[in-house]
C-alpha atoms as a PDB file:
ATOM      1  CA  UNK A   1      85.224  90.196  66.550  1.00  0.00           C
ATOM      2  CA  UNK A   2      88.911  88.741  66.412  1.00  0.00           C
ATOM      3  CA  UNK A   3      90.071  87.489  69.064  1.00  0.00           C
ATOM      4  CA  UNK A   4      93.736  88.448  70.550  1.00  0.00           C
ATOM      5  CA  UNK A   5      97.219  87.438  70.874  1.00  0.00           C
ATOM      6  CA  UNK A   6      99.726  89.389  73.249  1.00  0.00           C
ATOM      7  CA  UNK A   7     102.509  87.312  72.603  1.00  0.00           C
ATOM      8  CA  UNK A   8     105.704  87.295  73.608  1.00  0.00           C
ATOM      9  CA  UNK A   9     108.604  86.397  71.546  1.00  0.00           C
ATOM     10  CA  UNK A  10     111.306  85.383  74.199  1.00  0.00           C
ATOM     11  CA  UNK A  11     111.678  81.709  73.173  1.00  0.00           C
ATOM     12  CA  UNK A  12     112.320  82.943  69.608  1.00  0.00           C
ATOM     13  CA  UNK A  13     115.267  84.684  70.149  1.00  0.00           C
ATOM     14  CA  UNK A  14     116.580  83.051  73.375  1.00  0.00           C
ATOM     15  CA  UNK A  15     119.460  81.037  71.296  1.00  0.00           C
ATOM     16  CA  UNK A  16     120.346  83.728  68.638  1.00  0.00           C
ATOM     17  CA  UNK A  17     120.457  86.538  72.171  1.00  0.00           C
ATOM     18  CA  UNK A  18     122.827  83.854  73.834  1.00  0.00           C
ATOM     19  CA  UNK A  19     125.133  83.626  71.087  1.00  0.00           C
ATOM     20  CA  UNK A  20     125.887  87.429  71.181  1.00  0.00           C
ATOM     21  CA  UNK A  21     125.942  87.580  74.837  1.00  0.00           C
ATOM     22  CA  UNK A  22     128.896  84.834  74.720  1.00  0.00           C
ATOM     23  CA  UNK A  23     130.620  86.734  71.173  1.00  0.00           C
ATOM     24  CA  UNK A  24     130.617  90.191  71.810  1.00  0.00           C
ATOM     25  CA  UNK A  25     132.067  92.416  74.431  1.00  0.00           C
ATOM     26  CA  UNK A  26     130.044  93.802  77.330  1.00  0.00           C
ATOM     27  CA  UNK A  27     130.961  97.679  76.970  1.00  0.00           C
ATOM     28  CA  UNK A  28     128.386  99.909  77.565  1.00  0.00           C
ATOM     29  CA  UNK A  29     129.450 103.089  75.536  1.00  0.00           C
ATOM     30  CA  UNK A  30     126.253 104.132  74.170  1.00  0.00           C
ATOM     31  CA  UNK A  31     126.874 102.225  70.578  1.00  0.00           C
ATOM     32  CA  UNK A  32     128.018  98.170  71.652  1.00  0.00           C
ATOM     33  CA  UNK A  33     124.623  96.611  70.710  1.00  0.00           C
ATOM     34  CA  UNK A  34     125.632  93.537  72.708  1.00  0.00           C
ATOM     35  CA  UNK A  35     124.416  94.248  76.059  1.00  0.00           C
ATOM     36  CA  UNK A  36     120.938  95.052  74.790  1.00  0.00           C
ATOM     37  CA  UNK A  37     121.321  91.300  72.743  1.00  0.00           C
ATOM     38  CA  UNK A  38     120.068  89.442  75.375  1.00  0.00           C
ATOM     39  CA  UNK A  39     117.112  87.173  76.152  1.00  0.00           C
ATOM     40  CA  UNK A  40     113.560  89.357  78.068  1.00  0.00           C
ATOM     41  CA  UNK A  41     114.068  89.180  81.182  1.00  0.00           C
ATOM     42  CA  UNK A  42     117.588  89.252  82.102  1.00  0.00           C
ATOM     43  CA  UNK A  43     118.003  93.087  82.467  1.00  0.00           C
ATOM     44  CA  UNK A  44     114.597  92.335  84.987  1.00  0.00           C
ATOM     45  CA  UNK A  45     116.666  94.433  88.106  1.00  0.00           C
ATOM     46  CA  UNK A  46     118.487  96.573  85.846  1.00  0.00           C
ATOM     47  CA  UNK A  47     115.218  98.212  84.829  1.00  0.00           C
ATOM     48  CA  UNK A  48     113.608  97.627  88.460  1.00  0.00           C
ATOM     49  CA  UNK A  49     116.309  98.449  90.727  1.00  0.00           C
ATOM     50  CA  UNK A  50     118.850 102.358  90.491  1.00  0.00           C
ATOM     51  CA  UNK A  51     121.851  99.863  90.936  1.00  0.00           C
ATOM     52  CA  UNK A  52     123.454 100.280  88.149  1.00  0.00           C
ATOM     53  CA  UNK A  53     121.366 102.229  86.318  1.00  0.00           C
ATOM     54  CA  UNK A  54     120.025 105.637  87.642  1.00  0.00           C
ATOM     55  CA  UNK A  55     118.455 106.600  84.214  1.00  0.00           C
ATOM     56  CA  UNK A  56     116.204 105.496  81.751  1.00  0.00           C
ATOM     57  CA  UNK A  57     116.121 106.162  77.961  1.00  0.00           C
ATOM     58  CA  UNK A  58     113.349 105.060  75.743  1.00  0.00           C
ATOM     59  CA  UNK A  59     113.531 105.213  72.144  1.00  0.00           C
ATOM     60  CA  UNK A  60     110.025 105.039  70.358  1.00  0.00           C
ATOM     61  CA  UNK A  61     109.938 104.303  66.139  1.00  0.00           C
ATOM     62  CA  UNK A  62     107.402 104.188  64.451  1.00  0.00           C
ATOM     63  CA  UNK A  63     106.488 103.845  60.440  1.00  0.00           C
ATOM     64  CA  UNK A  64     104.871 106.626  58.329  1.00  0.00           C
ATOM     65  CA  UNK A  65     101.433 107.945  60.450  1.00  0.00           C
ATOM     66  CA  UNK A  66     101.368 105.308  62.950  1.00  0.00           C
ATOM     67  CA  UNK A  67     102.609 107.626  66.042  1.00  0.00           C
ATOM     68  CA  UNK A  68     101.250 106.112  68.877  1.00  0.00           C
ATOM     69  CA  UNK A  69      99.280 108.858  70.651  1.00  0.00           C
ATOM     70  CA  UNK A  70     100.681 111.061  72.858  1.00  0.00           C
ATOM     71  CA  UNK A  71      98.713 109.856  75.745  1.00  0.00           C
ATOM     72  CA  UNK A  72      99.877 106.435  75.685  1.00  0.00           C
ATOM     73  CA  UNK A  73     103.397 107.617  76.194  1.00  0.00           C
ATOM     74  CA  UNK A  74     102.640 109.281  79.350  1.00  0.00           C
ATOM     75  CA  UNK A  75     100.921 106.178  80.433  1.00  0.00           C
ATOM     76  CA  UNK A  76     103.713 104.428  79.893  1.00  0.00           C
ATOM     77  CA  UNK A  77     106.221 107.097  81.532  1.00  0.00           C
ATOM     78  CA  UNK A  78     103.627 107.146  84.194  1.00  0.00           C
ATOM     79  CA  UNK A  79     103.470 103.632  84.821  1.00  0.00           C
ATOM     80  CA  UNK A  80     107.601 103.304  84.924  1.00  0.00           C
ATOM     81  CA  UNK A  81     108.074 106.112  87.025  1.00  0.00           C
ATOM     82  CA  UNK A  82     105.015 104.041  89.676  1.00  0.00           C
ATOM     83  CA  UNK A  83     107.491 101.283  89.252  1.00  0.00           C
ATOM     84  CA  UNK A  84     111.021 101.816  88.456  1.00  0.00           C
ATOM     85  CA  UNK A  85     113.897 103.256  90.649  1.00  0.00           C
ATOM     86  CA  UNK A  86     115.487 105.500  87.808  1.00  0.00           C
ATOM     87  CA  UNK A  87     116.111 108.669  90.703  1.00  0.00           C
ATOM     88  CA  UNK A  88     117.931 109.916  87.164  1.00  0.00           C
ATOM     89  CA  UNK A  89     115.025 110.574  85.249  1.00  0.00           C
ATOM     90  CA  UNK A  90     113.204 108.750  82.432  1.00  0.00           C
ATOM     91  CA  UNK A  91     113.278 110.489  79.160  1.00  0.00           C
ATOM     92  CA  UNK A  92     111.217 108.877  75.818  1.00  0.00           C
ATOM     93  CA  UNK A  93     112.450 110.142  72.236  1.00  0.00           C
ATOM     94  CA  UNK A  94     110.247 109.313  68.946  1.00  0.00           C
ATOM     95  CA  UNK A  95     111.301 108.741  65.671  1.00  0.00           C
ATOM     96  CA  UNK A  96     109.787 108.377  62.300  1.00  0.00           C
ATOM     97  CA  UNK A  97     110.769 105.837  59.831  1.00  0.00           C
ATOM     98  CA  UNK A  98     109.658 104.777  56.430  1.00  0.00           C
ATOM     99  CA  UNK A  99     107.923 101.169  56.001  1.00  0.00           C
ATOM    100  CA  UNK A 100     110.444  98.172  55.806  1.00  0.00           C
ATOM    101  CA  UNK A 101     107.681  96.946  54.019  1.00  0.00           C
ATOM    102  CA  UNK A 102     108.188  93.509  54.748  1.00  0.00           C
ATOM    103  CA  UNK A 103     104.702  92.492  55.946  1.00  0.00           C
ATOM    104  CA  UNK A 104     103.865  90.006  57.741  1.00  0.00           C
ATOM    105  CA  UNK A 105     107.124  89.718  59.865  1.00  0.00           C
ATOM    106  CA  UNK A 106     108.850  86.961  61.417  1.00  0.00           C
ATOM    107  CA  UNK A 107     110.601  88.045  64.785  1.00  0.00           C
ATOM    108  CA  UNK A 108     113.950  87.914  63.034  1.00  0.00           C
ATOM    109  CA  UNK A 109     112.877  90.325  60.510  1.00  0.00           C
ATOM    110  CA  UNK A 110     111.872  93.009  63.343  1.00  0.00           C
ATOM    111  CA  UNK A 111     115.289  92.211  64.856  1.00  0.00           C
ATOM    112  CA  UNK A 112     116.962  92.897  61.748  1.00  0.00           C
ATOM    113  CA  UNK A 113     114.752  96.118  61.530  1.00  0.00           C
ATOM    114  CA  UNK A 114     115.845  97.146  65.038  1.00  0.00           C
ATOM    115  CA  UNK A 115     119.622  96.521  64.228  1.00  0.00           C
ATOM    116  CA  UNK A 116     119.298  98.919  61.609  1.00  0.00           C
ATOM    117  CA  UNK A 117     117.746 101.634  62.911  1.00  0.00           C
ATOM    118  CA  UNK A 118     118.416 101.553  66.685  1.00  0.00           C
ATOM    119  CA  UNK A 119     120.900 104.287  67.531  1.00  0.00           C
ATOM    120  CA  UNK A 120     121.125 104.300  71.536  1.00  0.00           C
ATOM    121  CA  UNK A 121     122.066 100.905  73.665  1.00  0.00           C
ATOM    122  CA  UNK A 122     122.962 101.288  77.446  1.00  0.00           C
ATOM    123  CA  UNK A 123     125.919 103.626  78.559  1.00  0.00           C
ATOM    124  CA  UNK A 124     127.411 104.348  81.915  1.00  0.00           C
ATOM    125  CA  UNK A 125     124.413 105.020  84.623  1.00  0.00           C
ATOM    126  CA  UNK A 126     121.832 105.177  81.901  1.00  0.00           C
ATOM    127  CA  UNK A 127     119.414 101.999  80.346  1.00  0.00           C
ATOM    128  CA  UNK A 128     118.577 102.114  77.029  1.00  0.00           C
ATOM    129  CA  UNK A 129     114.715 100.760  76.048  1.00  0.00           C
ATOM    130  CA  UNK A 130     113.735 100.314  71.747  1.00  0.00           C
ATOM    131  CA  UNK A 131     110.351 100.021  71.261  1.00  0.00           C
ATOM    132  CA  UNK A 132     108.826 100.102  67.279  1.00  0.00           C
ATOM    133  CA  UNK A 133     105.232 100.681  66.171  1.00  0.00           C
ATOM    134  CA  UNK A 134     105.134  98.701  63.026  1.00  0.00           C
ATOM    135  CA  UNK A 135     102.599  98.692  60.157  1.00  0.00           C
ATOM    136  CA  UNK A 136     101.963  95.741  58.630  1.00  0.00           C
ATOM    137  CA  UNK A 137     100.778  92.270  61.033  1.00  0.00           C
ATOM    138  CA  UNK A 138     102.814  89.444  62.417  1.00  0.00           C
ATOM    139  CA  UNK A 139     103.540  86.145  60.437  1.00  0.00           C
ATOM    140  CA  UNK A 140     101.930  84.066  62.660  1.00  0.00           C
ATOM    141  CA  UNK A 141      98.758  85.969  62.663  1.00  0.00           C
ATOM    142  CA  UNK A 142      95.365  83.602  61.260  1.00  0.00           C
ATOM    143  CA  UNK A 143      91.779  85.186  60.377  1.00  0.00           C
ATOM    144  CA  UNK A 144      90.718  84.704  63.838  1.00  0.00           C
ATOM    145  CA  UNK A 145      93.787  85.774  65.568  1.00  0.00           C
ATOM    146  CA  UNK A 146      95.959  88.915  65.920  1.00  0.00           C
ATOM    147  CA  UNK A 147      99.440  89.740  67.818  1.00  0.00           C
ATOM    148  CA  UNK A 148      99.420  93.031  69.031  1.00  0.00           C
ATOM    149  CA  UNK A 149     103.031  92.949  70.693  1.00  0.00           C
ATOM    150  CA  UNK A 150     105.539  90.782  71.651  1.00  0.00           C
ATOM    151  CA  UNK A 151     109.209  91.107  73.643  1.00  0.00           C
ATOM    152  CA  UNK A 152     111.768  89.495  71.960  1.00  0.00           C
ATOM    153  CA  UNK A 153     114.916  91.037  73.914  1.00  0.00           C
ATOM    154  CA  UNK A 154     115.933  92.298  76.933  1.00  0.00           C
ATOM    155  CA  UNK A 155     115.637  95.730  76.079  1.00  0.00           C
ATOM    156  CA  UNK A 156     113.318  95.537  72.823  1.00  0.00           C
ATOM    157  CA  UNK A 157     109.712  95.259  71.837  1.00  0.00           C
ATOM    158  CA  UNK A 158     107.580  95.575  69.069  1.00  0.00           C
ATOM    159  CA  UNK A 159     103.783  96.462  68.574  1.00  0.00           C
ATOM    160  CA  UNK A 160     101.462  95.863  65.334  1.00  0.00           C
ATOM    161  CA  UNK A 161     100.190  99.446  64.952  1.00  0.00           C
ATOM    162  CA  UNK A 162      98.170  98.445  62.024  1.00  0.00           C
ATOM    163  CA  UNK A 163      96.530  95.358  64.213  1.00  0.00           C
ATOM    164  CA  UNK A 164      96.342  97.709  67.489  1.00  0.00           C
ATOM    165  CA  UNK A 165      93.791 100.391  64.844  1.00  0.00           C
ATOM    166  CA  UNK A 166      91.892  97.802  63.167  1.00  0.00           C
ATOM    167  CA  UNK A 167      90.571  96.602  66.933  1.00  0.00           C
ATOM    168  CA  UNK A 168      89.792 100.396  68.589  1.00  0.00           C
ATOM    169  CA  UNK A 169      88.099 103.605  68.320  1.00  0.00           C
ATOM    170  CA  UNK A 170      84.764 102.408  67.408  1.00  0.00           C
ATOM    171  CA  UNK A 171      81.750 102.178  69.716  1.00  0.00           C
ATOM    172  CA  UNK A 172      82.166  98.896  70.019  1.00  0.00           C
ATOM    173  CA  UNK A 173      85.540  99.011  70.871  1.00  0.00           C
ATOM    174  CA  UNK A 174      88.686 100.451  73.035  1.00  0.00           C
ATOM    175  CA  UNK A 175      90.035 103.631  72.424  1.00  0.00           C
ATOM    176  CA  UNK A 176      93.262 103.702  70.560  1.00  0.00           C
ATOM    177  CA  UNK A 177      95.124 104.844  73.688  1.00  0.00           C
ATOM    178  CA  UNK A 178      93.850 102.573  76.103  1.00  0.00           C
ATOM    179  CA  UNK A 179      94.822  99.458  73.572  1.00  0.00           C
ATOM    180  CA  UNK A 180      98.094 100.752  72.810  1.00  0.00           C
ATOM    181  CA  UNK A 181      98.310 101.175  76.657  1.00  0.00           C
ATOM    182  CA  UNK A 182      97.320  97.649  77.649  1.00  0.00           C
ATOM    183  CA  UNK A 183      99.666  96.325  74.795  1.00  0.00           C
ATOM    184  CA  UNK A 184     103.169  98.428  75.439  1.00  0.00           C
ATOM    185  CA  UNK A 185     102.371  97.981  79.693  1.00  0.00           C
ATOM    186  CA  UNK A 186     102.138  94.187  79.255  1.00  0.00           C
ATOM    187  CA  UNK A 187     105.090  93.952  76.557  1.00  0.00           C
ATOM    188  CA  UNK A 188     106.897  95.998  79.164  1.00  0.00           C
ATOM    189  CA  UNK A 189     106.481  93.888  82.063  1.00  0.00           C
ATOM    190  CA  UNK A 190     107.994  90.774  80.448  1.00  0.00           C
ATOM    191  CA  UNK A 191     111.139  92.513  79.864  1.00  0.00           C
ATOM    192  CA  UNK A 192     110.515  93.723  83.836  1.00  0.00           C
ATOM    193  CA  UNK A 193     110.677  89.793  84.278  1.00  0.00           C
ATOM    194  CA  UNK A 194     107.139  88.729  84.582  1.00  0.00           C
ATOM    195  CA  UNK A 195     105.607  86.162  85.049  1.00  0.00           C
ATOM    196  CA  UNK A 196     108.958  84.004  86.336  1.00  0.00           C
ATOM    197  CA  UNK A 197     111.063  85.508  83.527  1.00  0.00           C
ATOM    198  CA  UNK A 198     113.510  87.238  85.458  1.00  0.00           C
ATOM    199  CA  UNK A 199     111.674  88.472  88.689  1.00  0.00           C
ATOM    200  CA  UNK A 200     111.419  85.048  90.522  1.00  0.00           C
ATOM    201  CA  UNK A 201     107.903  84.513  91.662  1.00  0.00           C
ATOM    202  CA  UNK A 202     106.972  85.010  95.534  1.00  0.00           C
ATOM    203  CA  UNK A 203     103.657  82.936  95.171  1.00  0.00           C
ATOM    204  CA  UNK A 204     103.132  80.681  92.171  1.00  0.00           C
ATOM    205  CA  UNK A 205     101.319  82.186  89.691  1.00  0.00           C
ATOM    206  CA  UNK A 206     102.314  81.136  86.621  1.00  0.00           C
ATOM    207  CA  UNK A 207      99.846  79.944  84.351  1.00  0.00           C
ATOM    208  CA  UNK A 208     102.114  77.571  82.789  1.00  0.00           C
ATOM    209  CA  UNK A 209      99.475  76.290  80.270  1.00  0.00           C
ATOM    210  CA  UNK A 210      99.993  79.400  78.386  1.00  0.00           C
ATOM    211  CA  UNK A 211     103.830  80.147  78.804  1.00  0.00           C
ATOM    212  CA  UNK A 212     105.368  82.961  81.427  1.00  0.00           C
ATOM    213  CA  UNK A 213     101.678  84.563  82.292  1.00  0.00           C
ATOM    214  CA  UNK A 214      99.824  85.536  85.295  1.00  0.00           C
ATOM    215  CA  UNK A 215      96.507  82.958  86.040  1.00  0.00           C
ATOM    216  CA  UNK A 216      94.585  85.880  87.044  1.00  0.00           C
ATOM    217  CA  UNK A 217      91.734  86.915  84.388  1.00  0.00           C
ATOM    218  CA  UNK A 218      91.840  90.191  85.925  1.00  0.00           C
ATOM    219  CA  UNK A 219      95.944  91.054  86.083  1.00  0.00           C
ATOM    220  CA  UNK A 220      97.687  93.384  83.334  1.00  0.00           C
ATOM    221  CA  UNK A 221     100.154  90.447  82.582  1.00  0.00           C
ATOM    222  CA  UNK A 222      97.154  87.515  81.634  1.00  0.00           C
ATOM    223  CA  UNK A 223      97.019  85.578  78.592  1.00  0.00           C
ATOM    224  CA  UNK A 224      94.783  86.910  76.352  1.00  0.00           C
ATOM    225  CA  UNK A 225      94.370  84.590  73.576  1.00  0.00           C
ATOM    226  CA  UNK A 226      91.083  83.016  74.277  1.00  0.00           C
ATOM    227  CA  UNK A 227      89.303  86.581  75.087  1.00  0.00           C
ATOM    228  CA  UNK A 228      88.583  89.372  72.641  1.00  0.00           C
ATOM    229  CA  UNK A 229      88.778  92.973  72.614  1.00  0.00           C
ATOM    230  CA  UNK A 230      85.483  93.836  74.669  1.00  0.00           C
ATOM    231  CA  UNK A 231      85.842  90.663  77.352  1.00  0.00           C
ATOM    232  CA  UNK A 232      89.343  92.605  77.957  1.00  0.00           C
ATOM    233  CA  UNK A 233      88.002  95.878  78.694  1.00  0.00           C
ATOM    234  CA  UNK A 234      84.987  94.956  80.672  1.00  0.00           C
ATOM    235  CA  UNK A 235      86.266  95.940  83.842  1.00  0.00           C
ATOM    236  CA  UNK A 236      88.144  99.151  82.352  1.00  0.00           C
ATOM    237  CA  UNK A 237      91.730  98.874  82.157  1.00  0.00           C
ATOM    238  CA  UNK A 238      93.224  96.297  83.805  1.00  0.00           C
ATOM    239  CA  UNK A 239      96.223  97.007  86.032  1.00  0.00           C
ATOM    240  CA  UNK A 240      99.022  94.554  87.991  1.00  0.00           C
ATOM    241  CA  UNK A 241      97.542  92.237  90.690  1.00  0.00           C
ATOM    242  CA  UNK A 242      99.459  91.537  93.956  1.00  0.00           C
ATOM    243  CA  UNK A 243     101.376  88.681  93.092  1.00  0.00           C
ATOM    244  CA  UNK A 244     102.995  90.500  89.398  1.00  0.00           C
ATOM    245  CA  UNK A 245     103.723  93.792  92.244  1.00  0.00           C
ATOM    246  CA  UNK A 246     105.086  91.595  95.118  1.00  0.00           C
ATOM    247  CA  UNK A 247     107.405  89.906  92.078  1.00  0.00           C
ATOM    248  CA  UNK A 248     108.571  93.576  90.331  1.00  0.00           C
ATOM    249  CA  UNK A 249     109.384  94.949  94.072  1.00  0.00           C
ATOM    250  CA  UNK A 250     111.137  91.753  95.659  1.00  0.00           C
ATOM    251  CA  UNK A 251     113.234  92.160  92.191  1.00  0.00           C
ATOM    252  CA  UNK A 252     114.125  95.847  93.514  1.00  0.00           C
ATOM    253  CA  UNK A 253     111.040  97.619  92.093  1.00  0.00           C
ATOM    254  CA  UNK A 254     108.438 100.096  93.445  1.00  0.00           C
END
């Protein structure tokens, strides 16, 4: 059984997102990519809070047959709508694409992916989310280890559909949903800030031996990397533990 990475890529990006924060203008018109070019984390209350933004739209790619199932997007629209204050409505659009084929890829090369086939960035009242289902595997990825997802923006995240099959719907493993659920939920809450990412912590935490996780082996937002598939799903799916809620809701959340 290989063991599991859900990794995110905020440190890889943080100078390259800070560059185009300081270069490029802060319109949001529905097309300026620059507000969605920032570092995970720092739209934390703009996904949390109805402040500025009463409405959320999720774009969902994904390459040749790897649609995620439909069930995991409800469980993800299900799961923002327990904690988001979007009183406009969330709305999730998916989109085929044909393989980059660029396997295994660096961060930067699913950036450069995203640039080119992202069509909808924030406008007005409304947030705009990108997520992509990739084929292929990650570059850092060893014969013992496996990324599943990582956040790399503010607004953006990619998951290994090819990595997420290879570990589920077997009887000794997850069902496809249920791992594609864990992954996206956990991707989703570092760009909601967590853990001390954005949404400043009310109790400490952090497990700061394994970088912007929660220390509890039981909480959604854990790091992973030293359990496999099975020790992850022994207690069925796992969900947000008090500290990760108190964090989301003192950040304007549910």
């Amino acid at each position: 059984m290989k063991k599991v990475k859900l990794l995110s890529m905020f440190l890889l990006l943080l100078l390259w997102s800070c560059s185009n924060e300081d270069n490029n203008s802060e319109v949001e018109n529905g097309t300026n990519p620059a507000p969605n070019l920032k570092s995970v984390g720092k739209s934390a209350n703009d996904f949390l809070s109805d402040d500025k933004y009463q409405s959320l739209a999720v774009e969902v790619f994904y390459v040749g047959n790897l649609q995620p199932n439909a069930q995991t997007l409800q469980n993800l629209k299900s799961f923002m709508e327990a904690r988001l204050h979007k009183p406009g409505g969330i709305t999730i659009a998916v989109k085929q694409i044909a393989s980059p084929a660029g396997t295994p890829y660096t961060i930067n090369e699913v950036a450069d992916i995203e640039s080119d086939i992202r069509t909808n960035y924030n406008r007005e009242d409304t947030l705009s989310l990108f997520i992509l289902f990739l084929d292929g595997n990650f570059s850092s990825d060893t014969g013992t280890t496996l990324t599943l997802g990582a956040a790399y923006r503010n607004t953006s995240c990619v998951l290994f559909e090819n990595s997420i099959q290879a570990l589920s719907n077997s009887p000794t493993e997850p069902s496809r949903t249920d791992l594609e659920t864990i992954v996206i939920e956990h991707e989703l809450c570092h760009m909601l800030g967590l853990v001390d990412l954005g949404s400043p912590m009310q109790t400490n935490h952090l497990d700061s031996a394994h970088g912007k996780h929660c220390i509890n082996p039981d909480c959604l937002m854990y790091y992973q990397t030293e359990s496999n598939i099975q020790n992850m799903m022994n207690s069925g799916m796992p969900t947000l533990d008090a500290n990760c809620l108190a964090d989301l809701q003192a950040n304007g959340g549910k």
